[in-house]
Protein backbone atom coordinates (compact mmCIF):
# COMPACT_ATOMS: atom_id res chain seq x y z
CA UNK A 1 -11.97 23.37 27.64
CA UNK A 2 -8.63 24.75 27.23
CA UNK A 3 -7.42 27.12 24.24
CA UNK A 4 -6.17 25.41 21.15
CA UNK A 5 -4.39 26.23 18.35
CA UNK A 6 -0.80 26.83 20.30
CA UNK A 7 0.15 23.65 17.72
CA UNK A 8 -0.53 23.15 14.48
CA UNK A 9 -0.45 19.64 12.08
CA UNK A 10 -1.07 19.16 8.46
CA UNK A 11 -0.93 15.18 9.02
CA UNK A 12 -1.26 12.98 5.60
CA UNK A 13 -0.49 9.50 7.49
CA UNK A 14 -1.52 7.30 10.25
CA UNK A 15 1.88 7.02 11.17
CA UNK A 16 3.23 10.96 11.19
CA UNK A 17 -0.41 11.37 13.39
CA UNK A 18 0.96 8.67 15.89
CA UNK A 19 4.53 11.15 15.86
CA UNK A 20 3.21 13.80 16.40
CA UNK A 21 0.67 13.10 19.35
CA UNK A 22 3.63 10.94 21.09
CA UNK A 23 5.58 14.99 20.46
CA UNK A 24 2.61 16.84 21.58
CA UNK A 25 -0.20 15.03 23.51
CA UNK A 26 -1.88 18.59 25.20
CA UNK A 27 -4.36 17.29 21.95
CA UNK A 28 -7.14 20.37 23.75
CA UNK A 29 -4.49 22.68 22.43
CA UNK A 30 -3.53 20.90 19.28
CA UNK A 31 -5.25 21.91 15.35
CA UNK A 32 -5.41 19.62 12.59
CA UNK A 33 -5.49 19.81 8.74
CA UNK A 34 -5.55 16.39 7.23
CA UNK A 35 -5.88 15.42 3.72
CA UNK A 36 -9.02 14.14 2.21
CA UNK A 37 -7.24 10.50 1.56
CA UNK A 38 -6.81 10.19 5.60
CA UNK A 39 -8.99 7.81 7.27
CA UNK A 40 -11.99 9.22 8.62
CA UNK A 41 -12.61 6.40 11.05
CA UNK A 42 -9.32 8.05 13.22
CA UNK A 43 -9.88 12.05 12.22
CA UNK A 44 -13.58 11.84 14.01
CA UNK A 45 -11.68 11.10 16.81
CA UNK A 46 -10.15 14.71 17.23
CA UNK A 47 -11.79 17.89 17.98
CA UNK A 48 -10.13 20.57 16.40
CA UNK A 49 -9.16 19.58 12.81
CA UNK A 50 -10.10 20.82 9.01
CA UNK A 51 -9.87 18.56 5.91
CA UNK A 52 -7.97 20.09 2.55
CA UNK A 53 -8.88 18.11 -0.02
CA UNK A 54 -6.68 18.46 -3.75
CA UNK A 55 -8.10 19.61 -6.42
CA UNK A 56 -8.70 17.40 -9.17
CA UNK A 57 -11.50 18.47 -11.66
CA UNK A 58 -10.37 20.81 -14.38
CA UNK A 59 -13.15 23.07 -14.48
CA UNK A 60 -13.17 26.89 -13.91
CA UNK A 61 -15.79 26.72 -11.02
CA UNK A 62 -14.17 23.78 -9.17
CA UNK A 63 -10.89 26.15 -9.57
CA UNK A 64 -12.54 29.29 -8.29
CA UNK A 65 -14.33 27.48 -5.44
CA UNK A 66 -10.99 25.78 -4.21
CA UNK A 67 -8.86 28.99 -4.40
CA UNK A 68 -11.98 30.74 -2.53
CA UNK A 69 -11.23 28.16 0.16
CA UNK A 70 -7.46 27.85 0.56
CA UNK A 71 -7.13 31.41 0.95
CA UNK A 72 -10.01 31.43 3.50
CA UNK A 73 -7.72 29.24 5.25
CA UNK A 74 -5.05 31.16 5.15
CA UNK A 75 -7.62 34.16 6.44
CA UNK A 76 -8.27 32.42 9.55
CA UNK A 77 -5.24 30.78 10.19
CA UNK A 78 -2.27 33.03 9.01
CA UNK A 79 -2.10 35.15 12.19
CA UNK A 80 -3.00 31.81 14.80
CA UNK A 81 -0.43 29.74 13.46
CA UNK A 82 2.46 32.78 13.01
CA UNK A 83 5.47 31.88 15.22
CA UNK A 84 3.63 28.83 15.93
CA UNK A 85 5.21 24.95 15.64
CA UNK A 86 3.81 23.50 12.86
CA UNK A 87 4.28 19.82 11.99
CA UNK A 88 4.43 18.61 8.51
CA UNK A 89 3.97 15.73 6.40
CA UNK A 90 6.49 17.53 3.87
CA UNK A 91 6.66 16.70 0.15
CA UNK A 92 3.41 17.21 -1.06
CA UNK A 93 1.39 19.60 -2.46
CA UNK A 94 -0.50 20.52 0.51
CA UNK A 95 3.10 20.68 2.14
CA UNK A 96 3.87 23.58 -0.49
CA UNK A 97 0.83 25.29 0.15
CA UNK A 98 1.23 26.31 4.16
CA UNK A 99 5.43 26.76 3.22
CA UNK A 100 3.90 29.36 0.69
CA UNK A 101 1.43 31.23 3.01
CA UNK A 102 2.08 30.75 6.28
CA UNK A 103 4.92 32.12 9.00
CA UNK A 104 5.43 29.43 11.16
CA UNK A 105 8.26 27.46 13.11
CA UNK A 106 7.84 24.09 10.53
CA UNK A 107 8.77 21.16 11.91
CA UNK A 108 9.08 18.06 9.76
CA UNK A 109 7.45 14.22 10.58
CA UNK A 110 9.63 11.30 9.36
CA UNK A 111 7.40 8.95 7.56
CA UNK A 112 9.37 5.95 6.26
CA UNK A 113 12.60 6.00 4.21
CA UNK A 114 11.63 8.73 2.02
CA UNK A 115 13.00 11.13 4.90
CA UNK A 116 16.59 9.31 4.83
CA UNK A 117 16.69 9.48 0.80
CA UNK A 118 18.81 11.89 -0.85
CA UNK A 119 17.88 10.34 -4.29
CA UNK A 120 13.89 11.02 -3.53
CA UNK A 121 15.17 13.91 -2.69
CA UNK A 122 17.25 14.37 -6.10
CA UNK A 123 13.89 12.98 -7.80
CA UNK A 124 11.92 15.76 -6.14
CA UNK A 125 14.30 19.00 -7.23
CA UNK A 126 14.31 17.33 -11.03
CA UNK A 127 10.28 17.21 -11.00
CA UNK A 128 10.20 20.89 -9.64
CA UNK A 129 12.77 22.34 -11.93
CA UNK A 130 10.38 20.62 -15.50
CA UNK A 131 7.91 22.62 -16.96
CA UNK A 132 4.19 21.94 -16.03
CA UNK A 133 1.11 21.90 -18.61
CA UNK A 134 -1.12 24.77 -18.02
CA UNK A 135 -3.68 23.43 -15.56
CA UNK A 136 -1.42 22.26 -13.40
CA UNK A 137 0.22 25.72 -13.32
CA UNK A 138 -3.05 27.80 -12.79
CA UNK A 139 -3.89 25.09 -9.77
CA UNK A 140 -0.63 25.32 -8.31
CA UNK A 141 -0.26 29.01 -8.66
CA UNK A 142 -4.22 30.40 -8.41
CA UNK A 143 -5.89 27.67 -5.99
CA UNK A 144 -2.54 26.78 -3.91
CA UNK A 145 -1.16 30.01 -3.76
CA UNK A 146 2.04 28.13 -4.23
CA UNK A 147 4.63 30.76 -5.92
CA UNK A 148 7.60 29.01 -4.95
CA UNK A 149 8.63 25.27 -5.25
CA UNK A 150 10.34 24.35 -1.77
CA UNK A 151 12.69 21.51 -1.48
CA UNK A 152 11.29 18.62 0.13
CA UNK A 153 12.10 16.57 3.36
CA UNK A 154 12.99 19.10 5.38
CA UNK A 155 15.63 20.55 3.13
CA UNK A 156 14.11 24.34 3.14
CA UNK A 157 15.11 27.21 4.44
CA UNK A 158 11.81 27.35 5.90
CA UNK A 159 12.33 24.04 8.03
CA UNK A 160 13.91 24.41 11.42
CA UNK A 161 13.59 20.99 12.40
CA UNK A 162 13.40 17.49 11.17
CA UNK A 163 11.84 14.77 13.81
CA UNK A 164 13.87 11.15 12.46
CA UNK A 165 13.77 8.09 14.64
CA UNK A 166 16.91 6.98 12.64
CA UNK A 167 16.30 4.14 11.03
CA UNK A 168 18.90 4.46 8.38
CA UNK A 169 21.68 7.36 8.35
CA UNK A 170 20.92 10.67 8.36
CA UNK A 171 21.98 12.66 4.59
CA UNK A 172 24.64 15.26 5.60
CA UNK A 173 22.17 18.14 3.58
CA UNK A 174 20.03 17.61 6.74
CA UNK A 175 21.65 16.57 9.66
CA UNK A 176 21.99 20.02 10.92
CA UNK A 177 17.97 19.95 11.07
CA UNK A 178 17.56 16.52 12.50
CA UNK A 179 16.35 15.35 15.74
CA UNK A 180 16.12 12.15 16.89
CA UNK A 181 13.59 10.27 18.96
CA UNK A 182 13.01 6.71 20.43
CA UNK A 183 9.73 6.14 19.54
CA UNK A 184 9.99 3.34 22.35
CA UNK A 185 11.08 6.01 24.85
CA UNK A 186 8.60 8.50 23.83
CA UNK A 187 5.63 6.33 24.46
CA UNK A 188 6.70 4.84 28.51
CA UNK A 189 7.19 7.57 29.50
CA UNK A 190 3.64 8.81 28.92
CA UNK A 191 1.63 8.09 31.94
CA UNK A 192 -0.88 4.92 31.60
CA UNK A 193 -3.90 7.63 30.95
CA UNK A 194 -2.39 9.63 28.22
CA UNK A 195 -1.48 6.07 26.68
CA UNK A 196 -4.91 5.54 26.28
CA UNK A 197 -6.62 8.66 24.94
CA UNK A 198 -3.74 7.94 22.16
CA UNK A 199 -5.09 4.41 21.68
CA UNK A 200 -8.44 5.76 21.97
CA UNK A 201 -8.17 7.86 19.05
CA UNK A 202 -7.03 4.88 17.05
CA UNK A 203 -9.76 3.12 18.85
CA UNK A 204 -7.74 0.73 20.14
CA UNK A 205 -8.63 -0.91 23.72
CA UNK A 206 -5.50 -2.37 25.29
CA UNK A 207 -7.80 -5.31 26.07
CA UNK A 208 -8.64 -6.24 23.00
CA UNK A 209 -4.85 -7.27 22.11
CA UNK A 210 -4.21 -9.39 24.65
CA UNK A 211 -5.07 -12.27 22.66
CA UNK A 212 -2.83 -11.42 20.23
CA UNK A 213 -0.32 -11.20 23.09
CA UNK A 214 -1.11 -14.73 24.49
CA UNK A 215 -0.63 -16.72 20.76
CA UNK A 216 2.70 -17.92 20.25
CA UNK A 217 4.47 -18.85 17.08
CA UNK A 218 3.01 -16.00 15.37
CA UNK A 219 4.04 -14.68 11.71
CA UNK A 220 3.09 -11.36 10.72
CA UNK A 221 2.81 -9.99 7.05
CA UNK A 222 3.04 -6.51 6.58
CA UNK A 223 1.33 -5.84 3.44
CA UNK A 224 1.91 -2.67 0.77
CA UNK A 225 -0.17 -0.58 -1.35
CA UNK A 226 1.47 -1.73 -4.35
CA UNK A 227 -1.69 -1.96 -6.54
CA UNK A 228 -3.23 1.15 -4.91
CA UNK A 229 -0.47 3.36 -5.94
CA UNK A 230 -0.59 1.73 -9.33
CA UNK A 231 2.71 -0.14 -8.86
CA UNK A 232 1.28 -2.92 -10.57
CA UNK A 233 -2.34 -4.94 -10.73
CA UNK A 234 -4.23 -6.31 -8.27
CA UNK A 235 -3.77 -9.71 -9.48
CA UNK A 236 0.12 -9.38 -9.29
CA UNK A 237 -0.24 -7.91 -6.07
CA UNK A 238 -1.96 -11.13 -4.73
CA UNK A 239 0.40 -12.94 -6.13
CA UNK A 240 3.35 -11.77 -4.79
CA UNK A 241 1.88 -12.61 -1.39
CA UNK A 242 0.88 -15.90 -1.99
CA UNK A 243 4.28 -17.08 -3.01
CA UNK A 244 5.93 -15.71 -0.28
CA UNK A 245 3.39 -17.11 2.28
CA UNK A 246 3.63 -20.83 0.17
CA UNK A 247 7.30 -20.73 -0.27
CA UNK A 248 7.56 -20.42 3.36
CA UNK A 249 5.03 -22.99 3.76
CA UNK A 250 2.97 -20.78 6.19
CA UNK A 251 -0.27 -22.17 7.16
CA UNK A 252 -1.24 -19.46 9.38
CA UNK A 253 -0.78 -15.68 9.17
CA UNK A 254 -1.64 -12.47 10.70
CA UNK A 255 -1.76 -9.65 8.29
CA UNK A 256 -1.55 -6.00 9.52
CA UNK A 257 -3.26 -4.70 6.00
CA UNK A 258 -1.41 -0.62 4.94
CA UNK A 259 -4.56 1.66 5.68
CA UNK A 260 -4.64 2.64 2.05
CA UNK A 261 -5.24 -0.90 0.89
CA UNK A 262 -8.76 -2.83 -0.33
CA UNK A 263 -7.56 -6.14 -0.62
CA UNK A 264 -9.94 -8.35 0.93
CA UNK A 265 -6.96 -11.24 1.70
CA UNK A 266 -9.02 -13.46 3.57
CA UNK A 267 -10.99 -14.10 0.21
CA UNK A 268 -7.98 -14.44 -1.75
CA UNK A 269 -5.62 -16.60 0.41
CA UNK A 270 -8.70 -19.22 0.91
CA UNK A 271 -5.59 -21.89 1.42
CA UNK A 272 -4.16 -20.25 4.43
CA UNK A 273 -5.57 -19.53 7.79
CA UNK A 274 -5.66 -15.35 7.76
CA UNK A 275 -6.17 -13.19 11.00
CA UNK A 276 -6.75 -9.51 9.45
CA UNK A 277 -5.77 -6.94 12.64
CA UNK A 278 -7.61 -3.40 12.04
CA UNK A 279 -5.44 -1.25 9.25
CA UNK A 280 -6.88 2.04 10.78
CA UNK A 281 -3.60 2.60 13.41
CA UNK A 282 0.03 2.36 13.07
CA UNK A 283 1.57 -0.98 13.54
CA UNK A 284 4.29 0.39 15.98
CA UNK A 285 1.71 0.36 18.56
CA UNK A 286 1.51 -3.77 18.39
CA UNK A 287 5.33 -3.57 19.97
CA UNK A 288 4.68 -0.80 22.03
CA UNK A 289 2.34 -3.03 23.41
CA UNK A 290 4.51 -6.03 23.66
CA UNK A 291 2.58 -7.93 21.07
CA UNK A 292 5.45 -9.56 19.91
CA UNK A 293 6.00 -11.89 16.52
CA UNK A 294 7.81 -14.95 15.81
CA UNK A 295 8.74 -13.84 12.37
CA UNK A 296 7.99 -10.36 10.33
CA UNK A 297 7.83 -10.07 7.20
CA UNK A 298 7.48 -7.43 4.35
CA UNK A 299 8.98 -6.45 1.16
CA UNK A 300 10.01 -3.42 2.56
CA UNK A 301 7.98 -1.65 5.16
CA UNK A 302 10.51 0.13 7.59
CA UNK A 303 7.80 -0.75 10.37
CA UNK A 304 8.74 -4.56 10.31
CA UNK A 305 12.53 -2.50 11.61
CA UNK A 306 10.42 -1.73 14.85
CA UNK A 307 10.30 -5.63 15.79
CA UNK A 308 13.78 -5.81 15.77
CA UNK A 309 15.06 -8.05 18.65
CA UNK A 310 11.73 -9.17 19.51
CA UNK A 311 11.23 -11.96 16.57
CA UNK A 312 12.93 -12.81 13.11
CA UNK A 313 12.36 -10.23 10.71
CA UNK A 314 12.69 -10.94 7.01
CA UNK A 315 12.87 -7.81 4.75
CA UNK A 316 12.54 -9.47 1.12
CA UNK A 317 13.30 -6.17 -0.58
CA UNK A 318 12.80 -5.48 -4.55
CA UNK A 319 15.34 -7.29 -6.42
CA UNK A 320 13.32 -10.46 -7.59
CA UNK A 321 9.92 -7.91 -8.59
CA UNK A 322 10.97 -6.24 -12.21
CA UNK A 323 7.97 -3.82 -11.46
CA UNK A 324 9.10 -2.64 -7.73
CA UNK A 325 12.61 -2.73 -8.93
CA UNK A 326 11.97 0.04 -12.06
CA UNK A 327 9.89 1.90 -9.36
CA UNK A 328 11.99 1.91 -6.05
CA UNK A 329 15.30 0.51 -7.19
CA UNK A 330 17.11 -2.19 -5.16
CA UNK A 331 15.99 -1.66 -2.16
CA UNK A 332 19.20 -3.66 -0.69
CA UNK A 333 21.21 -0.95 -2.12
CA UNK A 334 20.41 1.63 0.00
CA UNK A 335 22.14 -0.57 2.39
CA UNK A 336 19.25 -0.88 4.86
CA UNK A 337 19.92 -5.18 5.13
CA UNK A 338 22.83 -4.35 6.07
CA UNK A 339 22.59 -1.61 8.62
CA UNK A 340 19.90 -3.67 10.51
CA UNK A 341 22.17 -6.71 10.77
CA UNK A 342 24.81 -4.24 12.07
CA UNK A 343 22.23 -3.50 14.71
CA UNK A 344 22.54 0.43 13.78
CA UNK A 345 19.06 0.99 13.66
């Protein structure tokens, strides 16, 4: 087996995983952190790899064991990873914890329109700048190691590169950073068997799509964690997906479910005809695969963007939804409607 550990990933998404192994796909030479929320159906896929999980429980011994291991980490991995690329999920805590303790070239994955958002961004330097309760500053400061609050999204000093695919323009406080890549590109020009070990780790078999490929008149619904993340209830959730889906008097959908979800949709859209495809991989792969749509929709996933020319896409956004409104703002007024019917993304 070859050596690893000449790159580095602290991955927190399916999607920034799927980046990064289209970026670097040596994966024998390749090491892993992943959060504990990732999916473990994908992580068992891949050798080399350590899960950090956060801290939660506010009790001394749960403190003492988690500092014991994060600086154990930084023990075995300060002088392997030192002048080393490492790819990050950024704007987290477990982001802040290797910009605290480790020397590395950091490189930063896009994932969604957080990346493009100067007010997250804004939202981010307000939180750091408040005072925290005590707990939260002995785990940040004891178990992380975290002495310093970086900016997020790429924005620190510590950042020498941002990977975008440039889906909506690029702030100016980071376009010096940013690189851009065709996601599209990236994957052709792979050769047929390093296309697969990708798909394998998503355990995806190329065959198994083809009868998605061969049904026509498809509509797709790209679904949201909206209850998940505490957005709003279950029920309201549910609801806001059967009114779209009856509105539009769809009879028949496929639904590509957000791999954080639990909503079992078959069960509660018993008046619709529901083909669940597998949450566990990134939906970009159904285009790279030419498994193509009639219509998209979403509230606003960015991944819907990736079907662009190959079907209708209709991004609903957050105006008519008091609860996604108060929590994302208008959606429409970051402008993103109107970029994609420029054709600028």
């Amino acid at each position: 087996m070859k050596k690893f550990g000449e790159k580095f990933f602290y991955i927190d998404t399916l999607y920034s995983l799927f980046i990064c192994l289209l970026l670097e796909n040596d994966l024998d030479k390749n090491f892993y952190f992943f959060s504990g929320k990732f999916s473990r159906i994908v992580m068992k896929n891949l050798r080399n790899k350590i899960i950090i999980k956060e801290i939660k429980v506010l009790k001394i011994i749960t403190y003492l064991t988690g500092a014991i291991f994060f600086r154990i980490i930084r023990l075995l991995f300060y002088k392997k990873t030192k002048n080393k690329r490492f790819y990050i999920h950024d704007g987290t805590e477990f982001s802040q914890y290797f910009l605290n303790n480790f020397d590395s070239n950091f490189i930063v994955i896009e994932d969604g329109t957080a990346n493009y958002s100067i007010k997250d961004l804004e939202k981010f330097q307000e939180r750091a700048k408040r005072r925290v309760n005590f707990s939260k500053k002995i785990k940040r400061n004891f178990v992380y190691g975290i002495k310093k609050i970086y900016p997020p999204l790429g924005v620190s000093e510590k950042v020498e590169k941002i990977i975008l695919t440039g889906i909506l323009p690029i702030p100016e406080v980071i376009k010096s950073k940013v690189e851009i890549i065709n996601i599209e590109e990236k994957w052709n020009s792979l050769t047929k068997e390093k296309q697969r070990e990708i798909l394998s780790i998503f355990n995806i078999e190329i065959e198994e799509l083809e009868v998605l490929k061969n049904s026509i008149n498809k509509v797709l619904l790209l679904t949201q964690p909206l209850s998940e993340d505490g957005i709003m209830s279950e029920e309201e959730k549910i609801s806001i997906y059967k009114n779209i889906l009856q509105e539009r008097n769809i009879k028949e959908v496929y639904i590509k479910i957000h791999p954080r979800e639990r909503t079992d949709y078959i069960k509660e859209l018993q008046n619709i005809k529901v083909h669940i495809i597998k949450k566990d991989f990134p939906v970009e792969i159904l285009f790279l695969l030419n498994v193509n749509f009639s219509k998209v929709i979403t509230l606003f996933s960015t991944a819907a963007l990736n079907f662009k020319g190959k079907g209708e896409i209709e991004f609903i956004g957050t105006k008519n939804y008091p609860k996604l409104l108060e929590r994302f703002g208008r959606i429409e007024d970051r402008k993103l409607r109107r970029i994609y019917n420029e054709g600028k993304i």
